[in-house]
C-alpha atoms as a PDB file:
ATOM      1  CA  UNK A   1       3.558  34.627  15.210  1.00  0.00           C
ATOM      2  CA  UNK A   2      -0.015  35.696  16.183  1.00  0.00           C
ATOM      3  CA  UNK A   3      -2.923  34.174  14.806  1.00  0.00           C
ATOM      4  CA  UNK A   4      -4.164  37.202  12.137  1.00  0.00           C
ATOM      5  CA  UNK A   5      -0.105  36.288  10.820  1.00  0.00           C
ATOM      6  CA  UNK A   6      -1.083  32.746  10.532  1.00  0.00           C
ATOM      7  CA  UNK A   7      -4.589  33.290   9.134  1.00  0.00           C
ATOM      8  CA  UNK A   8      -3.179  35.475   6.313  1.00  0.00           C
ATOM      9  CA  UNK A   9      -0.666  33.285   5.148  1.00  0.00           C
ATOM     10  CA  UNK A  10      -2.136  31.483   1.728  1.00  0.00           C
ATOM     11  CA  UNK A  11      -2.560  27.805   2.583  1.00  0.00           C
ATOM     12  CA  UNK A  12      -1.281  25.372   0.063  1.00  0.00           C
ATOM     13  CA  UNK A  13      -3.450  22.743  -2.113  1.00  0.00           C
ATOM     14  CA  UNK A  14      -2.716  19.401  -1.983  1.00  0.00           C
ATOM     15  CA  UNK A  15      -0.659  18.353  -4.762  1.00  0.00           C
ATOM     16  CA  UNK A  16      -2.752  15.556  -6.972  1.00  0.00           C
ATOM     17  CA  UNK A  17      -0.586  12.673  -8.313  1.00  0.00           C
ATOM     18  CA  UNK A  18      -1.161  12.082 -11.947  1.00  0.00           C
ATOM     19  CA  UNK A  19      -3.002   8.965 -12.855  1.00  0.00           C
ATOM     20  CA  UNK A  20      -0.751   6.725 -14.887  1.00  0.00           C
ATOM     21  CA  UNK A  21      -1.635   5.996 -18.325  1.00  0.00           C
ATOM     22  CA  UNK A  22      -3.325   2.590 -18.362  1.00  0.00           C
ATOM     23  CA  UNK A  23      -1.744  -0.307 -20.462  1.00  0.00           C
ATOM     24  CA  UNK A  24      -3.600  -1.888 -23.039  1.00  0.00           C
ATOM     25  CA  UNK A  25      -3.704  -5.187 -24.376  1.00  0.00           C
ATOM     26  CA  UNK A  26      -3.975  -6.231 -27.571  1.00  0.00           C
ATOM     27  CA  UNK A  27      -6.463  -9.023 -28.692  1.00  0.00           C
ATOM     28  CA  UNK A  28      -3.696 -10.985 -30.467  1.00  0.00           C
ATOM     29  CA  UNK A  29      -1.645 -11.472 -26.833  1.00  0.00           C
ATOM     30  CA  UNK A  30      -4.391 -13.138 -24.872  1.00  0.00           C
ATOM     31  CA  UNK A  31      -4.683 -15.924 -27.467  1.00  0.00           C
ATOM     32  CA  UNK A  32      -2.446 -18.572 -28.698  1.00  0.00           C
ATOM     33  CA  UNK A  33      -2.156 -18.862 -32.093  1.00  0.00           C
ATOM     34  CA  UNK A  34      -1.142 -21.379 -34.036  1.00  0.00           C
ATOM     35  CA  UNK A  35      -1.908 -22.058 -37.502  1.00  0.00           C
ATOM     36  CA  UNK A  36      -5.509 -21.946 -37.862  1.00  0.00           C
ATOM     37  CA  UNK A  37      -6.356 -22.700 -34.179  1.00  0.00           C
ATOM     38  CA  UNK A  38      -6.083 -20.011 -31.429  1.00  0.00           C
ATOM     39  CA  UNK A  39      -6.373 -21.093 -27.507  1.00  0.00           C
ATOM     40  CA  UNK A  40      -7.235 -18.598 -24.939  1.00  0.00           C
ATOM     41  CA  UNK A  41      -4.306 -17.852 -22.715  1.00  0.00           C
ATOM     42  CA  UNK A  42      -5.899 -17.099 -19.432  1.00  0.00           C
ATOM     43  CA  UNK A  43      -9.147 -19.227 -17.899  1.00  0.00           C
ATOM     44  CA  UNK A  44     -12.834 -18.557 -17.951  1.00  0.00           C
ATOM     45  CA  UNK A  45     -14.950 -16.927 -15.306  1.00  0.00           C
ATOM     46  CA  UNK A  46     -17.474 -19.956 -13.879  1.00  0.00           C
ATOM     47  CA  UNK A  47     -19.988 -17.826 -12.748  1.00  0.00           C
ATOM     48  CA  UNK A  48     -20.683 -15.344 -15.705  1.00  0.00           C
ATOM     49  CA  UNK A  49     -18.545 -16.810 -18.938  1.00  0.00           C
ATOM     50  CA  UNK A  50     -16.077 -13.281 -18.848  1.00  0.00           C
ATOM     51  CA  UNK A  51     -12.026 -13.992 -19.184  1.00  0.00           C
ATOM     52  CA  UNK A  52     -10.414 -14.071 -15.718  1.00  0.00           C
ATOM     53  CA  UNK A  53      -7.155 -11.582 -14.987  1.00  0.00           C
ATOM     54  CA  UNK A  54      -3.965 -13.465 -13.221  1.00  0.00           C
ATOM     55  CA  UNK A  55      -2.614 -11.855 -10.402  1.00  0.00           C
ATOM     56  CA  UNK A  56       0.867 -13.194  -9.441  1.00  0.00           C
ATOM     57  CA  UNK A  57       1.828  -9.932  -6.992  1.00  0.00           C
ATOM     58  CA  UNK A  58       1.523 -11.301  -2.972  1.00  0.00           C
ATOM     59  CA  UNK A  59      -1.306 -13.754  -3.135  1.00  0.00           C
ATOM     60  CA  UNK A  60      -1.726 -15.974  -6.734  1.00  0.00           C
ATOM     61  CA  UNK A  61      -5.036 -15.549  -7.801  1.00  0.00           C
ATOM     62  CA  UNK A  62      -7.690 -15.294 -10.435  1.00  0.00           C
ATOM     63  CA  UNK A  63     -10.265 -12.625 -10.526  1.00  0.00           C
ATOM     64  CA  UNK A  64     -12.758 -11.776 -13.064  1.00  0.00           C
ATOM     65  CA  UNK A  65     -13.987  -8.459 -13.346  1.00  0.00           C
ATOM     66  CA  UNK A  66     -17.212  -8.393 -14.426  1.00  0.00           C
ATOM     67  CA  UNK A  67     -19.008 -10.264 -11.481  1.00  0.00           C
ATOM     68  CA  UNK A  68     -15.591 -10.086  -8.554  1.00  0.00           C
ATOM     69  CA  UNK A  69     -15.176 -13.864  -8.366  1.00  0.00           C
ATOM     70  CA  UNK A  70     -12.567 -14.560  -7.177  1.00  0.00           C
ATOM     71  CA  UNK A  71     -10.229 -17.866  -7.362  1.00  0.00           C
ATOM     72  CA  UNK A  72      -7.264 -18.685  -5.077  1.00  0.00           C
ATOM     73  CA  UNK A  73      -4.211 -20.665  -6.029  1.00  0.00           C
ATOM     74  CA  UNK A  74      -3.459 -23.826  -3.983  1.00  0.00           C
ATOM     75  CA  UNK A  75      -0.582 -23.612  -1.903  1.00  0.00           C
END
């Protein structure tokens, strides 16, 4: 083909994946609840106080994500 062929042709747009809805939590499943007592289920952040996410995928770990600390299970 020559080049004024290839320079006509209508170049395609990359095709954007669609985000994936995020999942929510409910308040009720990161306590334990029993009778009139309920226990937080996951730990606390050290540094700033927030409740830390557990991350079992490749490397256990604890993160928090309002200040990045980050907390790595013993092996």
């Amino acid at each position: 083909m020559s080049q004024a062929a290839q320079q006509q042709k209508p170049q395609a747009a990359p095709q954007q994946q669609k985000a994936k809805p995020k999942k929510l939590k409910m308040r009720i499943e990161l306590y334990d609840v029993s009778g009139a007592a309920a226990k937080l289920k996951n730990r606390k952040c050290p540094r700033c106080g927030s409740v830390m996410a557990h991350h079992a995928a490749g490397v256990v770990r604890w993160v928090c994500g309002s200040c990045s600390f980050t907390d790595y299970a013993a092996k």
